[in-house]
C-alpha atoms as a PDB file:
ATOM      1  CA  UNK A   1     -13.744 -55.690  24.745  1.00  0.00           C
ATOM      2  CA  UNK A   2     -14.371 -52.127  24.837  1.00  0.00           C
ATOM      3  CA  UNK A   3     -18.068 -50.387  25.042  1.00  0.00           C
ATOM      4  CA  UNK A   4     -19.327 -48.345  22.484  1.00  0.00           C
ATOM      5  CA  UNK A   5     -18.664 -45.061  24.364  1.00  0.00           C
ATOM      6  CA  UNK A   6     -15.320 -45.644  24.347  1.00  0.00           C
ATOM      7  CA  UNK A   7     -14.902 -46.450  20.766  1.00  0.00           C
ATOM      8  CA  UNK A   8     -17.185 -43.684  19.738  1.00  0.00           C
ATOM      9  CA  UNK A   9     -14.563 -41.223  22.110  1.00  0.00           C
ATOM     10  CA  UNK A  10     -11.651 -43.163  20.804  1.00  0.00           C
ATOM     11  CA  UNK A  11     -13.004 -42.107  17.064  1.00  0.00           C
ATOM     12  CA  UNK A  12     -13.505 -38.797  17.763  1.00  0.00           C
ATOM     13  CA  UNK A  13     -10.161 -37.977  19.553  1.00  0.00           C
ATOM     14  CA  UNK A  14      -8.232 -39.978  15.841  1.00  0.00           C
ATOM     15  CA  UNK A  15     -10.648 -37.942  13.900  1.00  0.00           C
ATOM     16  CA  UNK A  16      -9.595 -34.564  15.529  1.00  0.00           C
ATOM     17  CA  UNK A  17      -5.807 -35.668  16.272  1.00  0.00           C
ATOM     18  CA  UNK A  18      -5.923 -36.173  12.003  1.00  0.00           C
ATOM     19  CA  UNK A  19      -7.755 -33.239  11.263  1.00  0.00           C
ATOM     20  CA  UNK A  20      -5.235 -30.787  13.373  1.00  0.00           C
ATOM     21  CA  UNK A  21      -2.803 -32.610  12.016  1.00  0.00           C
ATOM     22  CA  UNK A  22      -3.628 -31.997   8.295  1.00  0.00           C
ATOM     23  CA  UNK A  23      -4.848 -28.204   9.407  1.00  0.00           C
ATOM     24  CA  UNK A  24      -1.121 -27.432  10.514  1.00  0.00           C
ATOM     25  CA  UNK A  25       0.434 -29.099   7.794  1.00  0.00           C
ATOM     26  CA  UNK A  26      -1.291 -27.057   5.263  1.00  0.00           C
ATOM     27  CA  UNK A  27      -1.178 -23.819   7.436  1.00  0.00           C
ATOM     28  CA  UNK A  28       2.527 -24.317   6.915  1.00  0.00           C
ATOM     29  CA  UNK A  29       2.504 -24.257   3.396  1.00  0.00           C
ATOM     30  CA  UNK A  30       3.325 -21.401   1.562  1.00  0.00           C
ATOM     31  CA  UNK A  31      -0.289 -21.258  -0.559  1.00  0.00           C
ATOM     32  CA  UNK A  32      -1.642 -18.554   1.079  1.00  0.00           C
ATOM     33  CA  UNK A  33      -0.991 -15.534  -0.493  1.00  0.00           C
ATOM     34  CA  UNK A  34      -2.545 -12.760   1.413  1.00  0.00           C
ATOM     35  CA  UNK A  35      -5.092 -14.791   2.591  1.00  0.00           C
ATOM     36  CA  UNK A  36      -5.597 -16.758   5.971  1.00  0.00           C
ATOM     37  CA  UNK A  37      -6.915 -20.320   6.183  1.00  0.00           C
ATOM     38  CA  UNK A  38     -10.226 -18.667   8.163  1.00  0.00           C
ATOM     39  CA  UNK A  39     -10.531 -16.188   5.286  1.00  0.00           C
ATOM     40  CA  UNK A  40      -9.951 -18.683   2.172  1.00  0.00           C
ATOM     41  CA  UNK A  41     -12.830 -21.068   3.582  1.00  0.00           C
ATOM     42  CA  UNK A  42     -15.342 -18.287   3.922  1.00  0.00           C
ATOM     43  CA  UNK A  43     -14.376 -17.376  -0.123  1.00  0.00           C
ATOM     44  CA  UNK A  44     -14.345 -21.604  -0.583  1.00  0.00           C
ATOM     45  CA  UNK A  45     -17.953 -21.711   1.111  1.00  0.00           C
ATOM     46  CA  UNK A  46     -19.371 -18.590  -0.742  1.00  0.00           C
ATOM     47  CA  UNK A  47     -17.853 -20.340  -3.796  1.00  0.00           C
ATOM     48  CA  UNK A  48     -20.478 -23.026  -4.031  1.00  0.00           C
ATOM     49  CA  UNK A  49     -23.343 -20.919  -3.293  1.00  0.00           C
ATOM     50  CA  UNK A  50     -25.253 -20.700  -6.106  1.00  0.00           C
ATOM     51  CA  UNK A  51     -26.504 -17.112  -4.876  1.00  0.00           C
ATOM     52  CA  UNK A  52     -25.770 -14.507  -2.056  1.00  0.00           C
ATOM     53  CA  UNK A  53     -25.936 -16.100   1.140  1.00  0.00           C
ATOM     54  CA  UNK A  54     -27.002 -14.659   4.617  1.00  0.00           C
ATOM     55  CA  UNK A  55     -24.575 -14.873   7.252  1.00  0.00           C
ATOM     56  CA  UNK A  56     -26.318 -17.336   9.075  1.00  0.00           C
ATOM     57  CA  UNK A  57     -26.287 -19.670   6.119  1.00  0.00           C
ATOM     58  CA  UNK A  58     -22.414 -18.987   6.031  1.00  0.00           C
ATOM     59  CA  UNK A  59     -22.214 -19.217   9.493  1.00  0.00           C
ATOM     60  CA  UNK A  60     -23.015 -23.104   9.552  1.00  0.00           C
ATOM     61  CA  UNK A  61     -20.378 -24.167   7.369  1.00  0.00           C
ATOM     62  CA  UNK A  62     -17.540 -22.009   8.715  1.00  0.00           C
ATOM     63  CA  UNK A  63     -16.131 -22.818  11.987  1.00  0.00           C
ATOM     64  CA  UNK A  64     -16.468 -18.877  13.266  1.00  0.00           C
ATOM     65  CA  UNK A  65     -18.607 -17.594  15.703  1.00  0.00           C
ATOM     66  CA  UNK A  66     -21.237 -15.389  13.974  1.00  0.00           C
ATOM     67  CA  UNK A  67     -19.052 -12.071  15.580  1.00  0.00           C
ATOM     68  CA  UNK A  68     -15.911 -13.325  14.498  1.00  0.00           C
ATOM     69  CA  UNK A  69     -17.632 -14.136  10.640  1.00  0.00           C
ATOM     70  CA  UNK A  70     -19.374 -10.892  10.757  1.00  0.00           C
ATOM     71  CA  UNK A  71     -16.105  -9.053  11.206  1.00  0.00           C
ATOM     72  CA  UNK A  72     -14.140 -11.193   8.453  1.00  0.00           C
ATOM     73  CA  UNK A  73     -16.767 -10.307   6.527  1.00  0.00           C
ATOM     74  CA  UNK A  74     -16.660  -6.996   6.711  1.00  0.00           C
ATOM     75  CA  UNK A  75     -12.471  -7.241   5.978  1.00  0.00           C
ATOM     76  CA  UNK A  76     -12.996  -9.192   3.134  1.00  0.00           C
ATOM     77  CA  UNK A  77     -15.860  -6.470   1.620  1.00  0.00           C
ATOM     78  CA  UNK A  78     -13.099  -3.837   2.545  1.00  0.00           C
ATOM     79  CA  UNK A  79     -10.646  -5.741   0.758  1.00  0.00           C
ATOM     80  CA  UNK A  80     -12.680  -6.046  -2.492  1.00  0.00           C
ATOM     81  CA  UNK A  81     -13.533  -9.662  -2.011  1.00  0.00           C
ATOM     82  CA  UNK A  82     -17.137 -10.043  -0.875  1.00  0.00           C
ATOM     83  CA  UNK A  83     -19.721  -8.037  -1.559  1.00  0.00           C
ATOM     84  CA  UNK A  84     -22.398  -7.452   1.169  1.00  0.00           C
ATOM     85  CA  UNK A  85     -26.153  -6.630  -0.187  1.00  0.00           C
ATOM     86  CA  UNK A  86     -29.260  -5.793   2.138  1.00  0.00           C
ATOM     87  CA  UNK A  87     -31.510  -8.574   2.134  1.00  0.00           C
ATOM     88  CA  UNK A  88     -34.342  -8.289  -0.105  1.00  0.00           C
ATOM     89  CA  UNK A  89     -36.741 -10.378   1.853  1.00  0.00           C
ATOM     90  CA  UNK A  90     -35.588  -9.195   5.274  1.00  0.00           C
ATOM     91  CA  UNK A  91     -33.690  -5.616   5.413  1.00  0.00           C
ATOM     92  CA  UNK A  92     -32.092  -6.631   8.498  1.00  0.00           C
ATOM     93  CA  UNK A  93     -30.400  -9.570   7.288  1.00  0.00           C
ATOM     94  CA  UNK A  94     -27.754  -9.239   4.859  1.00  0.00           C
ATOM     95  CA  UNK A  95     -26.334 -11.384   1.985  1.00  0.00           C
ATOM     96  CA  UNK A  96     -22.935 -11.775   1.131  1.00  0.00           C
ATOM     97  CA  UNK A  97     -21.493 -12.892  -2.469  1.00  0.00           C
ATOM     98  CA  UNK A  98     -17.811 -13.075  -3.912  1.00  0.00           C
ATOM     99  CA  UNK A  99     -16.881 -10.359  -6.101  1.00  0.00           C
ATOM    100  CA  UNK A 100     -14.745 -10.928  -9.267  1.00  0.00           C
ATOM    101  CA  UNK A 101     -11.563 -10.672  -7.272  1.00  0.00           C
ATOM    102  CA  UNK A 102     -12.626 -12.790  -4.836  1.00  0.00           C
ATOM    103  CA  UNK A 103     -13.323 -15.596  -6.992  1.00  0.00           C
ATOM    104  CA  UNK A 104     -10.277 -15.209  -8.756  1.00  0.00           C
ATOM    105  CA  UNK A 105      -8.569 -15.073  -5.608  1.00  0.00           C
ATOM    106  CA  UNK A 106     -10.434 -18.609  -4.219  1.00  0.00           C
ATOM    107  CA  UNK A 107      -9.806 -20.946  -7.451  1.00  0.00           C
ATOM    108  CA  UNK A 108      -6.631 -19.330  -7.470  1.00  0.00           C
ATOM    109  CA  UNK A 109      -5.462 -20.715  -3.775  1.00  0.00           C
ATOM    110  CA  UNK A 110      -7.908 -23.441  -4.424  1.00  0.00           C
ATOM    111  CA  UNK A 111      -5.938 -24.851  -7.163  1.00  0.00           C
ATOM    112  CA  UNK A 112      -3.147 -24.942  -4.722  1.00  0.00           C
ATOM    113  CA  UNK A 113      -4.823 -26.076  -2.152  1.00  0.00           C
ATOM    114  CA  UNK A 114      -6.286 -29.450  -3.896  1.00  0.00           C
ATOM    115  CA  UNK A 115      -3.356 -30.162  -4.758  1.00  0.00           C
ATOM    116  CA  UNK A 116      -2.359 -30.028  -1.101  1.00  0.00           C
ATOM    117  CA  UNK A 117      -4.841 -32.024   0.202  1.00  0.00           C
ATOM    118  CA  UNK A 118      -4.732 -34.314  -2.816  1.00  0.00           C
ATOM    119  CA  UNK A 119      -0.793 -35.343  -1.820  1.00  0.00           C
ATOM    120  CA  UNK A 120      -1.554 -35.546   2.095  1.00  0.00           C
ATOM    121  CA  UNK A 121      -4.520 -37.492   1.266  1.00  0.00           C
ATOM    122  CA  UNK A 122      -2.983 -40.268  -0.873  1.00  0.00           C
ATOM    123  CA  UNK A 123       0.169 -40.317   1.146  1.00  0.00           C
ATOM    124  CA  UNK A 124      -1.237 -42.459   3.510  1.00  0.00           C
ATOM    125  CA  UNK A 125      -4.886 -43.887   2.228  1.00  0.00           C
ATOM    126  CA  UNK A 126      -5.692 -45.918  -0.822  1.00  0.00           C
ATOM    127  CA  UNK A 127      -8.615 -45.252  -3.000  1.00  0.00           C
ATOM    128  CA  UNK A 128     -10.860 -47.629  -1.538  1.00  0.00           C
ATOM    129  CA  UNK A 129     -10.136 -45.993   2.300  1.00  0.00           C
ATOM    130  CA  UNK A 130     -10.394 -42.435   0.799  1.00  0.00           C
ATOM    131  CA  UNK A 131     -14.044 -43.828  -1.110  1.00  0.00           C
ATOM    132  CA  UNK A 132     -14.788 -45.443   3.104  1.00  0.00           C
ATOM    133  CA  UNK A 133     -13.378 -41.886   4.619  1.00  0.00           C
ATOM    134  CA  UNK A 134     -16.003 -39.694   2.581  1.00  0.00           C
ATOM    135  CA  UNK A 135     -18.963 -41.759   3.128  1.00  0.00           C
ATOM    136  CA  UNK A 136     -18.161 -41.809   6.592  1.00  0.00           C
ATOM    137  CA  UNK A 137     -17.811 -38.560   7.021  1.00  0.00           C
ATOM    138  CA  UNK A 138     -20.638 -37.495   5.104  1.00  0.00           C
ATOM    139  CA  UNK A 139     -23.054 -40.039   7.146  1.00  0.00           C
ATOM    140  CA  UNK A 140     -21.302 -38.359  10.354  1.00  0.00           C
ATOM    141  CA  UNK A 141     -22.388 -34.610   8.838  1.00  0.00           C
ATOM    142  CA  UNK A 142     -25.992 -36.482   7.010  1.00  0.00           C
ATOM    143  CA  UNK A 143     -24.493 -35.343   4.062  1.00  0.00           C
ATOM    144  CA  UNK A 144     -25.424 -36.824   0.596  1.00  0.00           C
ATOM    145  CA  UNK A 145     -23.286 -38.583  -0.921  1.00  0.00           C
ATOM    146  CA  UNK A 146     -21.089 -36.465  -3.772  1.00  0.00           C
ATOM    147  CA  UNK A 147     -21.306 -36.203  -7.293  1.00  0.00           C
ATOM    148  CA  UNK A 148     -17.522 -36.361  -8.473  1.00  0.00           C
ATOM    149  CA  UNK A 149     -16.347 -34.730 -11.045  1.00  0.00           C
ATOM    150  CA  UNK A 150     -12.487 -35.351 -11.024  1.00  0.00           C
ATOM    151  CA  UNK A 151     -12.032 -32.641 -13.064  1.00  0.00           C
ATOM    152  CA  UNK A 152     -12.876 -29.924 -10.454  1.00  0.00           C
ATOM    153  CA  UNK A 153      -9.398 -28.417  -9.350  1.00  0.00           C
ATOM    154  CA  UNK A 154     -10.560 -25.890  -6.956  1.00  0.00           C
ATOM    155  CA  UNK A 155     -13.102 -28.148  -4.526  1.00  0.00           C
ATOM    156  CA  UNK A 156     -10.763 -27.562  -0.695  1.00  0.00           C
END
């Protein structure tokens, strides 16, 4: 029978093995536009923010180093996508927010995109394993648990 440790390592190296594998199947797919994968989750992640976020917020749910996100930032503002505000409480710190064109741009790719992720997803789980997947992976980030609203089109 095999310890813990090596079932917890065995888990990790199937969850990363599945989540590169998903990553390159939907780098491959011809969603994009003129957006890359990097830049569509920052405009996903500043899409649920309910205001302007500091780059530190953003910075935890985007896997960038804070350089790298401060200089996608700054293409996306350039690009008309973001808009980048001096922080009111702090005027060091600054707070980024999608623009009109930015959210266009993210439910328009997002659309696509859930659709993506909704075919690889069923492919190979059932309901009840996709249900088992999310809590696990929420109890793995101490996430709560998510209110669904299966109407949402534009959630990855």
């Amino acid at each position: 029978m095999r310890d813990s440790r090596h079932l917890a390592n065995d888990a990790w190296e199937a969850l990363l093995s599945a989540h590169a594998a998903a990553m390159k199947q939907f780098a491959a797919e011809d969603m994009w536009q003129d957006l890359s994968m990097r830049e569509y989750d920052v405009l996903y992640t500043l899409s649920k923010c309910p205001e302007p976020a500091r780059l530190g917020e953003l910075n935890r749910h985007v896997l960038l180093s804070q350089p790298a996100l401060s200089r996608l930032v700054h293409r996306l503002a350039g690009r008309g996508l973001i808009e980048c505000q001096a922080d009111p409480a702090d005027g060091r710190g600054v707070r980024v927010s999608l623009t009109d064109a930015g959210r266009a741009a993210q439910r328009q790719v997002g659309r696509r995109h859930a659709r993506s992720v909704a075919r690889a997803m069923t492919a190979g789980l059932s309901p009840a394993e996709l249900r088992q997947l999310e809590a696990i992976c929420r109890k793995l980030s101490r996430q709560p648990a998510a209110a669904h609203d299966d109407n949402q089109d534009t959630r990855p």
